[in-house]
C-alpha atoms as a PDB file:
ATOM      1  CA  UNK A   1     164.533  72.298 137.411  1.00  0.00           C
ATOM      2  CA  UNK A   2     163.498  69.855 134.600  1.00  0.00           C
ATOM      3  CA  UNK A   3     164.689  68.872 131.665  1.00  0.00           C
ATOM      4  CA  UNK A   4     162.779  69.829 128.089  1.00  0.00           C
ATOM      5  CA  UNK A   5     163.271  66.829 125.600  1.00  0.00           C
ATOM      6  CA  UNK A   6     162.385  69.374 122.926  1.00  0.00           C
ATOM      7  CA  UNK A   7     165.193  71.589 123.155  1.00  0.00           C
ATOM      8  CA  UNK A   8     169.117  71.098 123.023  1.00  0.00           C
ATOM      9  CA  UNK A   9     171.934  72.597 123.682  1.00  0.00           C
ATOM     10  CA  UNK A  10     173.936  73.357 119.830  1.00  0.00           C
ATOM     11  CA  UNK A  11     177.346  73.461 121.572  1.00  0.00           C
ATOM     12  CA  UNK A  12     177.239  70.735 124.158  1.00  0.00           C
ATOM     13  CA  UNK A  13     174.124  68.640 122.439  1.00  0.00           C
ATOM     14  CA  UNK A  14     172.763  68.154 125.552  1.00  0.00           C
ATOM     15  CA  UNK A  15     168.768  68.750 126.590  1.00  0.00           C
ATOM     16  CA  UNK A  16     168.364  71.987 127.668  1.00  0.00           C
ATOM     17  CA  UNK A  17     167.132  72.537 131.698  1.00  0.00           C
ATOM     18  CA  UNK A  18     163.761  74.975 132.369  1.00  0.00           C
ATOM     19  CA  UNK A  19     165.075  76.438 136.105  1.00  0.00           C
ATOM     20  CA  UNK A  20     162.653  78.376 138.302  1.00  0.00           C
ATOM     21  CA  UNK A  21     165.204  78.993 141.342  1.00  0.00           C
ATOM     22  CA  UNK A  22     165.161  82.776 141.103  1.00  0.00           C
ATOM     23  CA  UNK A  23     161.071  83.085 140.635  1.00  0.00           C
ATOM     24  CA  UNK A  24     161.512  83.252 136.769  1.00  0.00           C
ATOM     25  CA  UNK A  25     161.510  80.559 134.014  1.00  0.00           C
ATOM     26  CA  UNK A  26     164.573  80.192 132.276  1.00  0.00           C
ATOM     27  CA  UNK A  27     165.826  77.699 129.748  1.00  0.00           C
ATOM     28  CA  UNK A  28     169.692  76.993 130.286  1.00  0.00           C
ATOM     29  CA  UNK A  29     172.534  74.604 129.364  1.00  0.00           C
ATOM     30  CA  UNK A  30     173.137  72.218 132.689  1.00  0.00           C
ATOM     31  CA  UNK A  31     176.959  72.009 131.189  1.00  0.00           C
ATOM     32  CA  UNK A  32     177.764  75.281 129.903  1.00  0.00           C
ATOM     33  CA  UNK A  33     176.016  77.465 131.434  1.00  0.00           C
ATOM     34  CA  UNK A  34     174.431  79.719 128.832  1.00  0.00           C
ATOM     35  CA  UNK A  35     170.686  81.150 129.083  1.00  0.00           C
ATOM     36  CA  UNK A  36     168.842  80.589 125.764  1.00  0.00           C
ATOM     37  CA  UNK A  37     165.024  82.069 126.831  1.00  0.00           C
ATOM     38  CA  UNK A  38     164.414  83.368 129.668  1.00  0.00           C
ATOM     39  CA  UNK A  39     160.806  85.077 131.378  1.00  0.00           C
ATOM     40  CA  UNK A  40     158.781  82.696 129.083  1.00  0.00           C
ATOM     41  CA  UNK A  41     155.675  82.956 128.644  1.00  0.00           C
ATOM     42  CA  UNK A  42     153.116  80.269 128.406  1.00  0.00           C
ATOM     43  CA  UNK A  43     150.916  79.568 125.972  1.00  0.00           C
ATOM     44  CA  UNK A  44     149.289  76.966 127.182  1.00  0.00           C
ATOM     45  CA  UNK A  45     145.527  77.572 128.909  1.00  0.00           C
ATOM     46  CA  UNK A  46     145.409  78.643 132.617  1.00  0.00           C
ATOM     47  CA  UNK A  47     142.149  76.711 132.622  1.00  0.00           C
ATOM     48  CA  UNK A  48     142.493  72.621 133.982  1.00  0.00           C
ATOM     49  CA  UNK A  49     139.991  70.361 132.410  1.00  0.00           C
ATOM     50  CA  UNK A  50     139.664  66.861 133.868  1.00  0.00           C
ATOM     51  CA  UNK A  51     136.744  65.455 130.930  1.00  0.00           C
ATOM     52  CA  UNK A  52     135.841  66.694 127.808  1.00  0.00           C
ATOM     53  CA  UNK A  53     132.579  67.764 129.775  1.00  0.00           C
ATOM     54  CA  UNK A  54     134.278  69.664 131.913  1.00  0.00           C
ATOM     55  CA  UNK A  55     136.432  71.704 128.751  1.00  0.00           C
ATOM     56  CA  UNK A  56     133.000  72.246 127.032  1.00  0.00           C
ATOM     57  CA  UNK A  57     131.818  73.941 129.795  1.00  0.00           C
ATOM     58  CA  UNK A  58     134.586  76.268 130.947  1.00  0.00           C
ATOM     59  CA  UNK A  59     136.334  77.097 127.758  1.00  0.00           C
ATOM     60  CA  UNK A  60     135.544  80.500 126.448  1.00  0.00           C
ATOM     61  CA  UNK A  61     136.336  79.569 122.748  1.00  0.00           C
ATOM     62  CA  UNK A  62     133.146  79.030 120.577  1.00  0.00           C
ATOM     63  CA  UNK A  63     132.719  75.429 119.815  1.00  0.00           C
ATOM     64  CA  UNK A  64     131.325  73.872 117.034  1.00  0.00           C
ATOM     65  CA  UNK A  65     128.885  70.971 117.043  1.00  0.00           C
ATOM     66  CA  UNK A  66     131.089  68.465 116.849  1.00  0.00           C
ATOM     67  CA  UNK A  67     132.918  69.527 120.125  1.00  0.00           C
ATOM     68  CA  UNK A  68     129.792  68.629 122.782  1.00  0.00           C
ATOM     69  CA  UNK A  69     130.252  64.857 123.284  1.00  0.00           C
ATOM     70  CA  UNK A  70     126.698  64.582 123.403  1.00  0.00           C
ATOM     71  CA  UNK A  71     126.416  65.708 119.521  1.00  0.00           C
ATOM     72  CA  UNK A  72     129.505  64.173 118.692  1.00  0.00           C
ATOM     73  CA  UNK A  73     127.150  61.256 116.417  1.00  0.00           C
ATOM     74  CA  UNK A  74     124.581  63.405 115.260  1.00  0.00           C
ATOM     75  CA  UNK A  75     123.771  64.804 111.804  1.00  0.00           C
ATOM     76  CA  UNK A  76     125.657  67.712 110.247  1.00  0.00           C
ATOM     77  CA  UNK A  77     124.745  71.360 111.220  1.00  0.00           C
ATOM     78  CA  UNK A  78     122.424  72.559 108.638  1.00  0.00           C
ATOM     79  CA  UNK A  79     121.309  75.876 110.959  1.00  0.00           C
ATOM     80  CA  UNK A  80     117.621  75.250 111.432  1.00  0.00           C
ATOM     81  CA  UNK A  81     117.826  75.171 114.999  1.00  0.00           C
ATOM     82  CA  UNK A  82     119.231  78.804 115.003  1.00  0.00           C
ATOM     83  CA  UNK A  83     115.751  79.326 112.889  1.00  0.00           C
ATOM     84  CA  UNK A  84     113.531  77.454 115.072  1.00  0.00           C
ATOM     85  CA  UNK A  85     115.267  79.573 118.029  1.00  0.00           C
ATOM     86  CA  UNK A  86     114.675  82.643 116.289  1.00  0.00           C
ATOM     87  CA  UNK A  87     111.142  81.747 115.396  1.00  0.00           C
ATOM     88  CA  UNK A  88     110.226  80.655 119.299  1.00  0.00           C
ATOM     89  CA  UNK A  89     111.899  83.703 120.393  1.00  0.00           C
ATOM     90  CA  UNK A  90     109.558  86.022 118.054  1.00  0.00           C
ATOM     91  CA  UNK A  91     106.505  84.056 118.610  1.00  0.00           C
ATOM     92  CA  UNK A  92     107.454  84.743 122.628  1.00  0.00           C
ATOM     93  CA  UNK A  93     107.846  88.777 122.032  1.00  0.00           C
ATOM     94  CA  UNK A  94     104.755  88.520 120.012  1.00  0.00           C
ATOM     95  CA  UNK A  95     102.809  87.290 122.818  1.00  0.00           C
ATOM     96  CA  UNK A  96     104.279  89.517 125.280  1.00  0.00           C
ATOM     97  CA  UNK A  97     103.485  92.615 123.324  1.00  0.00           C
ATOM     98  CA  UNK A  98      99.837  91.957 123.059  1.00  0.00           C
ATOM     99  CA  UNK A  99      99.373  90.652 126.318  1.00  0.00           C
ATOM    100  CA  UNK A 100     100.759  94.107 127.533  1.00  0.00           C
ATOM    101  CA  UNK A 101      98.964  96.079 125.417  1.00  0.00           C
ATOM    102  CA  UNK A 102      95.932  93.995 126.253  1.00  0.00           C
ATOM    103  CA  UNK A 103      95.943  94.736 129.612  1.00  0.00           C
ATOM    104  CA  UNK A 104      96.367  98.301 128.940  1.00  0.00           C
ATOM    105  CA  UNK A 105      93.288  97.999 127.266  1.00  0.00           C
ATOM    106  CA  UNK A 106      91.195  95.502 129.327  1.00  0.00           C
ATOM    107  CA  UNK A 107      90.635  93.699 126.144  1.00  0.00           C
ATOM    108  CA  UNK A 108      88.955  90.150 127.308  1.00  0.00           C
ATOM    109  CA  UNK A 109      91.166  87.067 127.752  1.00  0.00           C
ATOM    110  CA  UNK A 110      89.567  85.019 125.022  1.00  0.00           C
ATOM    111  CA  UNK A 111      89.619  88.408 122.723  1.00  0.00           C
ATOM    112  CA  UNK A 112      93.459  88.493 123.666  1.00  0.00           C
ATOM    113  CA  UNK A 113      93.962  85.044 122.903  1.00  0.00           C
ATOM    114  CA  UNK A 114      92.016  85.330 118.793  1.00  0.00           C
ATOM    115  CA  UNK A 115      93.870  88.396 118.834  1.00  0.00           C
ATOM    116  CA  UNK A 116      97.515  86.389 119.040  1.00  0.00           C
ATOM    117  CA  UNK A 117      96.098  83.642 116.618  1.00  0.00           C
ATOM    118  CA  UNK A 118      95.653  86.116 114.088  1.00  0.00           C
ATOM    119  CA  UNK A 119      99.217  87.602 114.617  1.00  0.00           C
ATOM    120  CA  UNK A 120     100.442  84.250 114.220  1.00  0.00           C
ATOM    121  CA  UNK A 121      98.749  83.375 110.516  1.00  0.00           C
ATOM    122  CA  UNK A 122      99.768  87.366 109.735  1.00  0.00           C
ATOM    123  CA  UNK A 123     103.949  86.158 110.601  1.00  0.00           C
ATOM    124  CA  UNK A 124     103.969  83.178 109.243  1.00  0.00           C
ATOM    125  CA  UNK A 125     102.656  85.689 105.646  1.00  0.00           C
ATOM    126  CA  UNK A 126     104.618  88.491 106.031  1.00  0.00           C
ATOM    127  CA  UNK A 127     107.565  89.698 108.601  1.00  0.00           C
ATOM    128  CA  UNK A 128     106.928  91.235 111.116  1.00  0.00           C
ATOM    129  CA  UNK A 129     109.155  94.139 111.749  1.00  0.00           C
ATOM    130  CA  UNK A 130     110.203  95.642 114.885  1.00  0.00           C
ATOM    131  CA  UNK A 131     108.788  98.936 114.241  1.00  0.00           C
ATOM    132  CA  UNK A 132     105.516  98.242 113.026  1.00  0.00           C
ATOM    133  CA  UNK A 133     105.189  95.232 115.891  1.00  0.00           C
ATOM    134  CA  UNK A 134     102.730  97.243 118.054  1.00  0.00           C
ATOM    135  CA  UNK A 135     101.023  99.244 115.170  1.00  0.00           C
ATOM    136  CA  UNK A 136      99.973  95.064 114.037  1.00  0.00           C
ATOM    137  CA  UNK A 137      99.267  94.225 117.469  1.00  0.00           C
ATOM    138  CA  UNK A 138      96.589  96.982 117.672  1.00  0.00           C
ATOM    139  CA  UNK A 139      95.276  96.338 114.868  1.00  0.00           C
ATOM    140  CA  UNK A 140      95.019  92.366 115.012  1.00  0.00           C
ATOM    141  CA  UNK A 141      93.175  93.345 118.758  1.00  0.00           C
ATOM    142  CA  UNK A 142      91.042  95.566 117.026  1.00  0.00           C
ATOM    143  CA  UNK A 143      90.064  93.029 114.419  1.00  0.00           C
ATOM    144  CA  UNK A 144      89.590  90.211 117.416  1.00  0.00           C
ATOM    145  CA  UNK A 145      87.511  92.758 119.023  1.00  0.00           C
ATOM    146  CA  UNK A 146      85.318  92.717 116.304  1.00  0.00           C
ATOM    147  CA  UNK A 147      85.077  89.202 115.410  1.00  0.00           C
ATOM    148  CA  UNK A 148      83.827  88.321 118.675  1.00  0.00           C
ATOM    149  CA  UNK A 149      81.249  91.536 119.162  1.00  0.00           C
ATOM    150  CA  UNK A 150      83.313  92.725 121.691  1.00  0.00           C
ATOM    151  CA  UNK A 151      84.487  95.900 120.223  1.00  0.00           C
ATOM    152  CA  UNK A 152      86.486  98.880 121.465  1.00  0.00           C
ATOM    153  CA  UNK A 153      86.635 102.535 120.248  1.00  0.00           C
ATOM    154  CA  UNK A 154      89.092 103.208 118.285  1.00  0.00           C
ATOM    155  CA  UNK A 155      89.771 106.573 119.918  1.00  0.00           C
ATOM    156  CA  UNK A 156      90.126 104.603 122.836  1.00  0.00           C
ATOM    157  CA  UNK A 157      93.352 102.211 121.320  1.00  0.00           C
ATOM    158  CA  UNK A 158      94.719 105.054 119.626  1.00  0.00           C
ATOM    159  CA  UNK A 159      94.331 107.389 123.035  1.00  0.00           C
ATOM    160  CA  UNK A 160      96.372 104.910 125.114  1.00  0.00           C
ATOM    161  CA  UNK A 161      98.396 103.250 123.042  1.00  0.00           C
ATOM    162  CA  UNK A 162      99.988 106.326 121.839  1.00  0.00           C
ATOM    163  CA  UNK A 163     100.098 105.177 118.117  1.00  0.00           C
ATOM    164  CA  UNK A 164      98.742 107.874 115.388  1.00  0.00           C
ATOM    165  CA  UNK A 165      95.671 107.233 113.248  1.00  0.00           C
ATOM    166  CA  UNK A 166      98.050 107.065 110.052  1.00  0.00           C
ATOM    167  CA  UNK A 167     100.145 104.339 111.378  1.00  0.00           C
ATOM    168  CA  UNK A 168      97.269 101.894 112.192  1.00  0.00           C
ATOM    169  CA  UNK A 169      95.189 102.330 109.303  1.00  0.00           C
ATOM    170  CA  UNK A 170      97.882 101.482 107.456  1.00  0.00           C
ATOM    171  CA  UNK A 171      98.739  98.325 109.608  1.00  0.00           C
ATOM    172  CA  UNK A 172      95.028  97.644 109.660  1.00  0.00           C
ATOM    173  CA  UNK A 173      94.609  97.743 106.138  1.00  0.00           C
ATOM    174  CA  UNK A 174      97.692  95.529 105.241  1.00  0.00           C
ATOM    175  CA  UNK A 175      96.502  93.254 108.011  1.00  0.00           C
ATOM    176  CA  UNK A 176      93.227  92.790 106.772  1.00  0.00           C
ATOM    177  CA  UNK A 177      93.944  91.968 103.030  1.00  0.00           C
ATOM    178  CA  UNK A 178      96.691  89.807 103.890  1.00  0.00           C
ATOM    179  CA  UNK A 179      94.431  87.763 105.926  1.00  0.00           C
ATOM    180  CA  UNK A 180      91.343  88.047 103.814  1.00  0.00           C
ATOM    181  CA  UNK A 181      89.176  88.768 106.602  1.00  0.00           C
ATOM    182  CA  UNK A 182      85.559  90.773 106.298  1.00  0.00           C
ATOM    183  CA  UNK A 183      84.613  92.293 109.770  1.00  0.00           C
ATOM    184  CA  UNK A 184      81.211  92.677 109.991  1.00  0.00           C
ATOM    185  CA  UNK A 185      79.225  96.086 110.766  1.00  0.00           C
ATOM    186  CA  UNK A 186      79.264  97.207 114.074  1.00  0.00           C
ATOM    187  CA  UNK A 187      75.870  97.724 115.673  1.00  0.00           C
ATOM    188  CA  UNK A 188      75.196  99.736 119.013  1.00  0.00           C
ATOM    189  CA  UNK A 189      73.896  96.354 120.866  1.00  0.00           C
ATOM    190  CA  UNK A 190      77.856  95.224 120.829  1.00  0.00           C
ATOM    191  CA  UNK A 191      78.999  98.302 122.996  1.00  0.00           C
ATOM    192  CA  UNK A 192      76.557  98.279 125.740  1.00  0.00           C
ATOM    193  CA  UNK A 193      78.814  96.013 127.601  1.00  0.00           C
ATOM    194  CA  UNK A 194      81.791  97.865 127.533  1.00  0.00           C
ATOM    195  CA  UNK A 195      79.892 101.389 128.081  1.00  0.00           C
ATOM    196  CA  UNK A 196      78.448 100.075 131.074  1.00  0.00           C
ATOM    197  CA  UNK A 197      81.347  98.509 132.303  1.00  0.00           C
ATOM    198  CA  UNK A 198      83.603 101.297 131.984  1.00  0.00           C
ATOM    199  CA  UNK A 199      81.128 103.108 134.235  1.00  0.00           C
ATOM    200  CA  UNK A 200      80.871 100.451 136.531  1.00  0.00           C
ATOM    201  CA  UNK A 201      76.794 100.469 135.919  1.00  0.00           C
ATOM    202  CA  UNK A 202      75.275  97.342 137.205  1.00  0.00           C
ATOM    203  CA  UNK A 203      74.090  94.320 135.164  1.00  0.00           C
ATOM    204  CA  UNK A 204      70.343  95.191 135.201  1.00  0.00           C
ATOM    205  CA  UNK A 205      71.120  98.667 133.447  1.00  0.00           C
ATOM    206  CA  UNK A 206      73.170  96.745 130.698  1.00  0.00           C
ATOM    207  CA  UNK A 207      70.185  94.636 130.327  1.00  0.00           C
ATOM    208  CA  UNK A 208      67.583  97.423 129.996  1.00  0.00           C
ATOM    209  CA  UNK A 209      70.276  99.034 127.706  1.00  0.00           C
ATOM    210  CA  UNK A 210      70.862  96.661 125.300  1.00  0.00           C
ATOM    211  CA  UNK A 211      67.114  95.812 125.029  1.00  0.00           C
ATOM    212  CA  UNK A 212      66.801  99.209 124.133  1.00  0.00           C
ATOM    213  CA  UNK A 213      69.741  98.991 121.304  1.00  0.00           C
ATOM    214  CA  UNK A 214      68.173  95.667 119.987  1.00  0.00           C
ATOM    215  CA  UNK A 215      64.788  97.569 119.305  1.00  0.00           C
ATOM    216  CA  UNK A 216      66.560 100.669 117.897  1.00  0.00           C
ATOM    217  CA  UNK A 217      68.310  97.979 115.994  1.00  0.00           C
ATOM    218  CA  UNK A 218      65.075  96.310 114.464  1.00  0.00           C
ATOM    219  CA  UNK A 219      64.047  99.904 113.800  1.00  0.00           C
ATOM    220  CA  UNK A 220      66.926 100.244 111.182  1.00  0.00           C
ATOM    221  CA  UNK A 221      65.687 104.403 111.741  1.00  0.00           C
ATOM    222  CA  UNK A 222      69.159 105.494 112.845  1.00  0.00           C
ATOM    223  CA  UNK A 223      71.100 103.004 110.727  1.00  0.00           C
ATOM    224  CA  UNK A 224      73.732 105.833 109.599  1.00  0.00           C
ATOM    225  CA  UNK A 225      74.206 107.049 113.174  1.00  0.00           C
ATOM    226  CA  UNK A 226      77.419 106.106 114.645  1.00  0.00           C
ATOM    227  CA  UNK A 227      76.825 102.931 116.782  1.00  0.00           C
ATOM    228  CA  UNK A 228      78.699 103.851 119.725  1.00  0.00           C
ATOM    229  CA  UNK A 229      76.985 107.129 120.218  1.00  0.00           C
ATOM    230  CA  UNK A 230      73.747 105.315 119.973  1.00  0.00           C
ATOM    231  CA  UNK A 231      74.496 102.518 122.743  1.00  0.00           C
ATOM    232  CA  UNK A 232      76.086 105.245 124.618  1.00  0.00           C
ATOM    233  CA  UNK A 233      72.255 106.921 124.267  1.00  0.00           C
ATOM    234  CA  UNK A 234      71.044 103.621 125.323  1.00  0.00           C
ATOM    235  CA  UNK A 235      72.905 103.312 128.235  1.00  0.00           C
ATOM    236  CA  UNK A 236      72.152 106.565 129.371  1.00  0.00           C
ATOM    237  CA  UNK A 237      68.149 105.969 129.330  1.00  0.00           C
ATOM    238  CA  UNK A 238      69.029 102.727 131.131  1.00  0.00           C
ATOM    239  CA  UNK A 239      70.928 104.088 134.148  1.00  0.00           C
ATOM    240  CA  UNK A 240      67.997 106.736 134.387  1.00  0.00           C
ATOM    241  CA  UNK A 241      65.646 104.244 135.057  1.00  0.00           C
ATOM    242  CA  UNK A 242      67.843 102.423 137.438  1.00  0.00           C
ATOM    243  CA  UNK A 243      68.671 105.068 139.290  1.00  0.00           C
ATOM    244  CA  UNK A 244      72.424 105.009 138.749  1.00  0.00           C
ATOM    245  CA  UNK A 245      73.040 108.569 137.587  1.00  0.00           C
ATOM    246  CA  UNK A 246      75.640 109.417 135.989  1.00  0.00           C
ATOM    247  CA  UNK A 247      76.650 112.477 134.067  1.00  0.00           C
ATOM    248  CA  UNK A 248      76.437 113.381 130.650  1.00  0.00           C
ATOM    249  CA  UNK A 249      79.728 114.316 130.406  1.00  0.00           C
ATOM    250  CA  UNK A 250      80.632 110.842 131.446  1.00  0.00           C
ATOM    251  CA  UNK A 251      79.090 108.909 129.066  1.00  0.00           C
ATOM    252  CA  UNK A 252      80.906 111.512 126.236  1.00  0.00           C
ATOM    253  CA  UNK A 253      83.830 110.545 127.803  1.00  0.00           C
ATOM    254  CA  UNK A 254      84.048 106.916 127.370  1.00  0.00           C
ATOM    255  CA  UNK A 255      82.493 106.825 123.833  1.00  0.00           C
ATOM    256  CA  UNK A 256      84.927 110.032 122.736  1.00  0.00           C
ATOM    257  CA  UNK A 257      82.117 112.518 121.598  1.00  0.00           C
ATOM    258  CA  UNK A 258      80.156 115.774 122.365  1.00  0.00           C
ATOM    259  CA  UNK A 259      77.766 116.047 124.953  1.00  0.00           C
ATOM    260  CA  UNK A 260      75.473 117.996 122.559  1.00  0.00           C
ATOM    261  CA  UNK A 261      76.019 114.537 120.085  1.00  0.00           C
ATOM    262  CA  UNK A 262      75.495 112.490 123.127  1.00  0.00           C
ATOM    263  CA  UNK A 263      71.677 114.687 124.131  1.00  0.00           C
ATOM    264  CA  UNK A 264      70.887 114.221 120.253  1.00  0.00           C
ATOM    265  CA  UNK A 265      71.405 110.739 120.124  1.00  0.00           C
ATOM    266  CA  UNK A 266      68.831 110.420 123.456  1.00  0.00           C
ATOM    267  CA  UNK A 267      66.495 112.446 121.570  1.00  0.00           C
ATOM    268  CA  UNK A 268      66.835 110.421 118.535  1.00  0.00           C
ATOM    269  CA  UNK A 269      66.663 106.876 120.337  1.00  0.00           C
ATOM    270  CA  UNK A 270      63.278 108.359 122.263  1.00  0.00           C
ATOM    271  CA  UNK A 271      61.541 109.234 119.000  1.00  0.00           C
ATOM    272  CA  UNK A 272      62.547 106.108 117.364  1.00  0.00           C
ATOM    273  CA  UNK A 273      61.178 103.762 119.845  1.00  0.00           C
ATOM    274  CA  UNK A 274      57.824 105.452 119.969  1.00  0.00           C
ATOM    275  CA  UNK A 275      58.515 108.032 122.735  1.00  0.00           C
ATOM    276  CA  UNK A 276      58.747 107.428 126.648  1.00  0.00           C
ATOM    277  CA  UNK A 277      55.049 105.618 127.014  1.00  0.00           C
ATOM    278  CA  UNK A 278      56.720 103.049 124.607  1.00  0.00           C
ATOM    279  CA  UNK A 279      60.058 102.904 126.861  1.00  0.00           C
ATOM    280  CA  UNK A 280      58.061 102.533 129.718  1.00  0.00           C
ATOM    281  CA  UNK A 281      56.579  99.500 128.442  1.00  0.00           C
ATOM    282  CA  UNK A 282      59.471  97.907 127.153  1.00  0.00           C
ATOM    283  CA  UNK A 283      61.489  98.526 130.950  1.00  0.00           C
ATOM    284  CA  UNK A 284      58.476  97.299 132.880  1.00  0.00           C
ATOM    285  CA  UNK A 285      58.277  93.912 130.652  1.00  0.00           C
ATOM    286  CA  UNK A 286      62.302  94.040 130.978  1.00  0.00           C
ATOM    287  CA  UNK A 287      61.579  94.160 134.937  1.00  0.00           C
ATOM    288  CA  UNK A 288      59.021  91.328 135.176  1.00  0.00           C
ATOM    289  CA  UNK A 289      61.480  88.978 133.741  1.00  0.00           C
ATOM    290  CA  UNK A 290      63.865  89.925 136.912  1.00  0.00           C
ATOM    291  CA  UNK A 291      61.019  89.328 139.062  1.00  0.00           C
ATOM    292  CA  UNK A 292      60.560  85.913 137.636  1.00  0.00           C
ATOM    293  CA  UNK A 293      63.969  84.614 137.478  1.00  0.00           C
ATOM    294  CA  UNK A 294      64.285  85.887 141.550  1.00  0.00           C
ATOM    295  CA  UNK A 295      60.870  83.988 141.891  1.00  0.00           C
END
């Protein structure tokens, strides 16, 4: 039993007593017996906090800025950090997305890395919203694919990415004009590399094949031919002189057209460079510059 300063007794005018004999809390008059509360219930916090450190860290009340003793002196809340958390938090998810998508891809690191840069001058122009995020991503790795003549069919991103043709042109076409950028034509030379390496062909067929594409490309015969088709015609010669074979069905496969379109395009590429004899030529000069490098 104690006594509670705070509370009298109106007919003796004596402090009231808090007893806790009987297992309950009950505030009585030590003179005349009568019960004013009893089972009270306590409003205090069940929580003990020895420092203001300590209630900072354990209380489950919000705090304001004021409250951490460590901000106690500082300016007044204006909100930006919530901003600047925001912002780092979408930059972060940004990155994420097209590094995921990226590797879905294979796009190349340094590809990956324009690709993010662009994102990043796209945001800080226009919001990005949640559901367009990966319709922008493909189209900003597109774009990087591009810029750096590393380029990717577009059947290919759209295959595997599970995005419909509708949704990225429009994403591409916003992302483009908002960014002012002017991609530059795509020629059969830049796919070699990824044509061969999808087929795993080795690096003197991508050689042969994209000296091929270079003289189809000084041609300018076949300049309204699809590009990829072409290097994909290139590559095909290539791996027939090397040996690697590989069907045509293959080769249809990783560019995304006909096999009859893929056996025109050979035909084509052979007539344009001056028939076999002139192939021949090109190869053999193409293999004396191996032999002299091994030398």
């Amino acid at each position: 039993m104690y006594e509670d300063h705070k509370k009298s007794c109106p007919y003796c005018n004596i402090p009231l007593v808090r007893d806790y004999s009987n297992g309950m809390e009950v505030l009585v008059c030590p003179i005349c017996g009568r019960v004013f509360e009893e089972d009270i219930i306590s409003v205090e916090s069940e929580q003990r906090f020895f420092d203001i450190q300590d209630l900072y860290q354990q209380s489950r009340l919000i705090k304001t800025q004021m409250d951490h003793p460590s901000l106690a002196d500082s300016q007044p809340y204006s909100g930006s950090s919530v901003i600047e958390d925001y912002r780092s938090r979408r930059i972060l998810e940004i990155k994420s997305v097209v590094h995921n998508v990226s590797q879905k891809l294979r796009i190349h690191p340094e590809t990956e890395k324009k690709a993010i840069s662009l994102l990043l001058d796209f945001h800080q122009k226009r919001n990005l919203k949640q559901k367009d995020l990966v319709a922008f991503v493909l189209a900003s790795l597109y774009i990087a694919t591009k810029l750096q003549s590393r380029p990717v069919p577009l059947d290919n991103i759209l295959k595997k990415s599970g995005i419909s043709k509708k949704e990225f042109s429009r994403a591409f076409r916003v992302f483009k004009d908002t960014l002012k950028i002017r991609l530059p034509p795509s020629k059969p030379s830049d796919f070699i590399n990824y044509i061969t390496n999808s087929l795993r062909l080795s690096y003197q067929c991508e050689k042969i094949a994209l000296e091929l594409a270079k003289a189809v490309e000084e041609k300018m015969v076949l300049s309204g031919r699809d590009p990829i088709s072409i290097a994909a015609a290139c590559s095909f010669i290539a791996a027939d002189y090397t040996g690697e074979n590989r069907a045509q069905r293959e080769f249809a496969r990783v560019v995304h057209c006909t096999e009859v379109t893929l056996r025109n395009r050979v035909r084509e590429v052979i007539d344009c460079l001056g028939g076999k004899k002139e192939i021949n030529k090109l190869v053999e000069g193409i293999y004396q510059q191996f032999s002299m490098r091994i030398r």
